[in-house]
Protein backbone atom coordinates (compact mmCIF):
# COMPACT_ATOMS: atom_id res chain seq x y z
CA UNK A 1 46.70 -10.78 -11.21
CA UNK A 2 48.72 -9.59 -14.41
CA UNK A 3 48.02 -8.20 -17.74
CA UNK A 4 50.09 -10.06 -19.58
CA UNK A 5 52.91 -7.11 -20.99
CA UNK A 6 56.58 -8.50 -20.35
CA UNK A 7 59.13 -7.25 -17.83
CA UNK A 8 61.90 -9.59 -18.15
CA UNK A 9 63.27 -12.67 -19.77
CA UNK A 10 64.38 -15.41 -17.60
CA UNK A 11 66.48 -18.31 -17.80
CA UNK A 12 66.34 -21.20 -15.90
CA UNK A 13 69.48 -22.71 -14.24
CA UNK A 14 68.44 -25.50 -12.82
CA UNK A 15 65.65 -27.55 -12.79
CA UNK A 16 65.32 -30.05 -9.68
CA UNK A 17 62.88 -33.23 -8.82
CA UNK A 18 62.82 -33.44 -4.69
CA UNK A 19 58.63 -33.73 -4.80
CA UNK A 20 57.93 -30.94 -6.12
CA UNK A 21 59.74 -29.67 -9.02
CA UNK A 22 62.28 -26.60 -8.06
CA UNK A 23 63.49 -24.54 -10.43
CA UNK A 24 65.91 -21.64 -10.07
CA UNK A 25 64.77 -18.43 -12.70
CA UNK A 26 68.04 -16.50 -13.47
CA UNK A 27 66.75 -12.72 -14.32
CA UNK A 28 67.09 -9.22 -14.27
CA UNK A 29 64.93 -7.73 -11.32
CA UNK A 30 65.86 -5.95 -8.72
CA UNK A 31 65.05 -9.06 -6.55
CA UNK A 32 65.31 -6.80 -2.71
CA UNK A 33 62.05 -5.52 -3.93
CA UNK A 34 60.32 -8.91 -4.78
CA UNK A 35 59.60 -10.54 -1.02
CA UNK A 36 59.32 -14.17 -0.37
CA UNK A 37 55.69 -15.26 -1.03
CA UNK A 38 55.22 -12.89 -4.22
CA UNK A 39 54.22 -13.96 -7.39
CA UNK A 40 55.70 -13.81 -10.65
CA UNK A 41 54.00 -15.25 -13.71
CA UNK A 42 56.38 -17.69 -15.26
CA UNK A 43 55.55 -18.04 -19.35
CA UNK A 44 51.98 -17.71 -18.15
CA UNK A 45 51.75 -19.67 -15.27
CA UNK A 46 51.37 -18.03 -11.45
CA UNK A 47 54.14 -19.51 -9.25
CA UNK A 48 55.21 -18.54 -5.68
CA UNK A 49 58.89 -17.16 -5.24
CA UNK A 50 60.22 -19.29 -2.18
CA UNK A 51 63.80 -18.30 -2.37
CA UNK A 52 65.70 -15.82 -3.70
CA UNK A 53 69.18 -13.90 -4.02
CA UNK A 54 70.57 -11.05 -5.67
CA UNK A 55 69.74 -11.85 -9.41
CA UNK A 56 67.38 -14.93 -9.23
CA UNK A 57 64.44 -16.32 -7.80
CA UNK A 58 62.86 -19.78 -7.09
CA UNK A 59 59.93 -21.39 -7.54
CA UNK A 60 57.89 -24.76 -6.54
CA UNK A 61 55.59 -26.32 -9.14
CA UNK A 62 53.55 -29.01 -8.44
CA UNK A 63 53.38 -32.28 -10.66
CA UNK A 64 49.76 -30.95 -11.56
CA UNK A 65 50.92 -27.76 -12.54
CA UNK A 66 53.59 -29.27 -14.61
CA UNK A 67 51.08 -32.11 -16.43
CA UNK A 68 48.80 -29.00 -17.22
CA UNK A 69 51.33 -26.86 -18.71
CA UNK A 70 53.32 -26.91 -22.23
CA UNK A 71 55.85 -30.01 -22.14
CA UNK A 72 59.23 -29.03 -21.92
CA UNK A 73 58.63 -25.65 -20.88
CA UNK A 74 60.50 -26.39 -17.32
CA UNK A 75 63.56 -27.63 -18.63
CA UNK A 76 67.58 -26.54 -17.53
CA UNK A 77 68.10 -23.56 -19.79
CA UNK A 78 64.87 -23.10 -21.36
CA UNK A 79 63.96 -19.38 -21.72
CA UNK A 80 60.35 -17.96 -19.99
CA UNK A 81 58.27 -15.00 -19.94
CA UNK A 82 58.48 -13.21 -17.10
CA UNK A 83 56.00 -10.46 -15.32
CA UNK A 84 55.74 -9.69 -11.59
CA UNK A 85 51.85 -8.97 -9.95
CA UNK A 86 49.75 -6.34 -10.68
CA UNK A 87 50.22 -3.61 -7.67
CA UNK A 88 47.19 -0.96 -7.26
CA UNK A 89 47.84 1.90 -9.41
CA UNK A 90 49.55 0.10 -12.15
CA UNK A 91 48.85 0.61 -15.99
CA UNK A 92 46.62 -2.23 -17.53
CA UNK A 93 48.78 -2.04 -20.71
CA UNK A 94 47.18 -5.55 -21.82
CA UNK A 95 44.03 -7.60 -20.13
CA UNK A 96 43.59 -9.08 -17.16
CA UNK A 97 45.28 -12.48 -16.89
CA UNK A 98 44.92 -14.72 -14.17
CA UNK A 99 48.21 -17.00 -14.64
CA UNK A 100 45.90 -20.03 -14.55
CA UNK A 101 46.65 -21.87 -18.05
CA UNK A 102 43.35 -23.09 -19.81
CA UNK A 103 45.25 -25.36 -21.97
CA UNK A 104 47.78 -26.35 -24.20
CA UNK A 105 48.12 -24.93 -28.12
CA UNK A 106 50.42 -25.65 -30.37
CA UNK A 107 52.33 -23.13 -33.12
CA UNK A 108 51.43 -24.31 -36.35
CA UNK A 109 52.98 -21.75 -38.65
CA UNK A 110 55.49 -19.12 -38.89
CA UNK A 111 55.73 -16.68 -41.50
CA UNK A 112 57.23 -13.23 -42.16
CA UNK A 113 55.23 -10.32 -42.80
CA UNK A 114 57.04 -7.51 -43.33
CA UNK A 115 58.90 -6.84 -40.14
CA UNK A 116 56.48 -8.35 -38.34
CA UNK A 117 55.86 -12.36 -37.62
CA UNK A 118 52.32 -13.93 -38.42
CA UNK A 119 51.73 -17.05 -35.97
CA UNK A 120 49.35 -19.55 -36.47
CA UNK A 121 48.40 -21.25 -33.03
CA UNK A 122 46.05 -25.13 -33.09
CA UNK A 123 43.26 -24.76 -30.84
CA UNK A 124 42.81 -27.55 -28.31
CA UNK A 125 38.61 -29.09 -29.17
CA UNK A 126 37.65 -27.60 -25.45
CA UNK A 127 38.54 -23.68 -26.05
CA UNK A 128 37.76 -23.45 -29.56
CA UNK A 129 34.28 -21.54 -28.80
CA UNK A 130 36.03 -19.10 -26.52
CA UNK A 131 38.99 -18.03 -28.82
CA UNK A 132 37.15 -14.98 -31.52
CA UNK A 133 38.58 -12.93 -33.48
CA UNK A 134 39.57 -8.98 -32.13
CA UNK A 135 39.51 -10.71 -28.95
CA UNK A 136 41.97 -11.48 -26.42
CA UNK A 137 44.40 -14.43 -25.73
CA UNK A 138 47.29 -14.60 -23.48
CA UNK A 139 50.11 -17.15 -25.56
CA UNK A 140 52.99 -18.06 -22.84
CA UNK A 141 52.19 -15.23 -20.92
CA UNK A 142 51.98 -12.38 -23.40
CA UNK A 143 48.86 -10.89 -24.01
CA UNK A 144 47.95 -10.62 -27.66
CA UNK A 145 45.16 -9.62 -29.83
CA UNK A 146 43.62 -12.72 -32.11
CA UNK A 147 43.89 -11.69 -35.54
CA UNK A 148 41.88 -14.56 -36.85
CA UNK A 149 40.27 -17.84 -36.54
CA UNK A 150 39.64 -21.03 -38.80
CA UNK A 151 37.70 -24.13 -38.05
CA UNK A 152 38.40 -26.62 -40.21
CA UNK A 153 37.89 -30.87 -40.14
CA UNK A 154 41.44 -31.21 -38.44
CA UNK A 155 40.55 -28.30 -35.41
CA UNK A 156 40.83 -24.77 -34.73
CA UNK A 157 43.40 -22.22 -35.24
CA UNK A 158 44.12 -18.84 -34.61
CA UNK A 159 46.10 -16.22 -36.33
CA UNK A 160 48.35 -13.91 -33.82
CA UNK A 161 50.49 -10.74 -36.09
CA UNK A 162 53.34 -10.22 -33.66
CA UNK A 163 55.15 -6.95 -34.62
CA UNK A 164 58.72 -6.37 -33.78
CA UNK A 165 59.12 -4.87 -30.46
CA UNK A 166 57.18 -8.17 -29.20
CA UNK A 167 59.45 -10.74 -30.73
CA UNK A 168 62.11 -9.23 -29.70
CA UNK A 169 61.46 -8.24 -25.90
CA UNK A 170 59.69 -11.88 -25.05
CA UNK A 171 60.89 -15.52 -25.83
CA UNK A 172 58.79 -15.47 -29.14
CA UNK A 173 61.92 -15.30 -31.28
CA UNK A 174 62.38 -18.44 -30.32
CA UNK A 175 59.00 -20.32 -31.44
CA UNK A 176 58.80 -22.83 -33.84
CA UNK A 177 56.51 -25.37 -35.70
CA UNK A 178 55.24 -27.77 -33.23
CA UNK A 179 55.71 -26.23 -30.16
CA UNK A 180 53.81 -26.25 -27.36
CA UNK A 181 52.65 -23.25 -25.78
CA UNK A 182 50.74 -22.15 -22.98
CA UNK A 183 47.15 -20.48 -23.51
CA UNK A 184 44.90 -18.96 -21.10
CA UNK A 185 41.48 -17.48 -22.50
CA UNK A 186 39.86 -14.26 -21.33
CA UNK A 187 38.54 -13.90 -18.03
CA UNK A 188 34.83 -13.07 -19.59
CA UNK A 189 35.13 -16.40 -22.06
CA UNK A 190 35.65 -18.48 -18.73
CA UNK A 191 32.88 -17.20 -17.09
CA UNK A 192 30.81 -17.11 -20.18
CA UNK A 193 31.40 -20.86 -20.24
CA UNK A 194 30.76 -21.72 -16.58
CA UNK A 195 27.37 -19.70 -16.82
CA UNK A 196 26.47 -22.06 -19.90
CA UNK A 197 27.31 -25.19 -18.60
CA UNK A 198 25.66 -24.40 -15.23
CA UNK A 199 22.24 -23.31 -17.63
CA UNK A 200 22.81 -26.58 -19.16
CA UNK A 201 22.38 -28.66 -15.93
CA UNK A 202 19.61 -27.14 -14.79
């Protein structure tokens, strides 16, 4: 469990195909605390650390996780949002994230608003309904607030302000039209929708 609020930035230095895909996470944690087995949400996703040393970590993703998640997000060098586990006691700074991705958005807009960054985000058809505005979203791992939302003949988008001490401490300041990103509604919204579909079966 994680509330999607930042630790660290990580960097991956090498990306490797042997079945699974391994990837080594360059970061800045103090990695004797983090035990073999713990998870660390990865630009939104949940992965298992399975080896380790003194300032980076490793992690196993299946070729499921990797077709479900935003293309090129796993590649040498790319930059990723990084935030270790919930432990009992902590603050709930943002909302409760699972580190499941619900699909794949992608940033349609970029534009400065004073010193802070308006981001426009397309919808995939399937999580449209469950996006609202005021509400919740969690965009590679960071929770945000949804500003707005627009349905329109060509989809759904949503409106994200991010102000400056966001851009700067997550990989945001590196977005850029036509990217892919990873999106994971709220917790409530994917219940909401099981509860309808199962009503609608029955």
């Amino acid at each position: 469990m994680f509330t999607g609020i930042i630790t660290d930035i990580g960097t991956i230095q090498s990306a490797q195909q042997r079945g699974d895909l391994r990837l080594v996470i360059g970061c800045h944690y103090d990695m004797e605390g983090v035990d073999i087995g713990a998870s660390i949400a990865c630009s939104g996703v949940c992965l298992t650390v399975v080896d380790k040393g003194a300032d980076w970590f490793a992690v196993d993703l299946s070729a499921e996780t990797v077709s479900r998640t935003a293309q090129g997000a796993w590649a040498e060098g790319r930059l990723l949002n990084l935030e270790r586990a919930l432990k009992l006691g902590d603050e709930l700074g943002g909302h409760i994230v699972t580190g499941h991705v619900d699909g794949i958005g992608e940033v349609a807009d970029i534009t400065a608003e004073g010193d802070s960054h308006r981001v426009t985000v397309r919808l995939p058809a399937d999580l449209a309904p469950y996006v609202a505005a005021k509400g919740s979203i969690t965009v590679d791992g960071v929770s945000l607030t949804v500003n707005s939302v627009e349905d329109g003949p060509e989809g759904s988008t949503f409106g994200l302000n991010i102000i400056p001490h966001t851009w700067s401490v997550t990989t945001f300041g590196q977005l850029a039209p036509g990217q892919p990103v990873n999106l994971e509604i709220e917790v409530l919204a994917r219940y909401l929708a099981r509860m309808k579909d199962h009503q609608a079966r029955n």
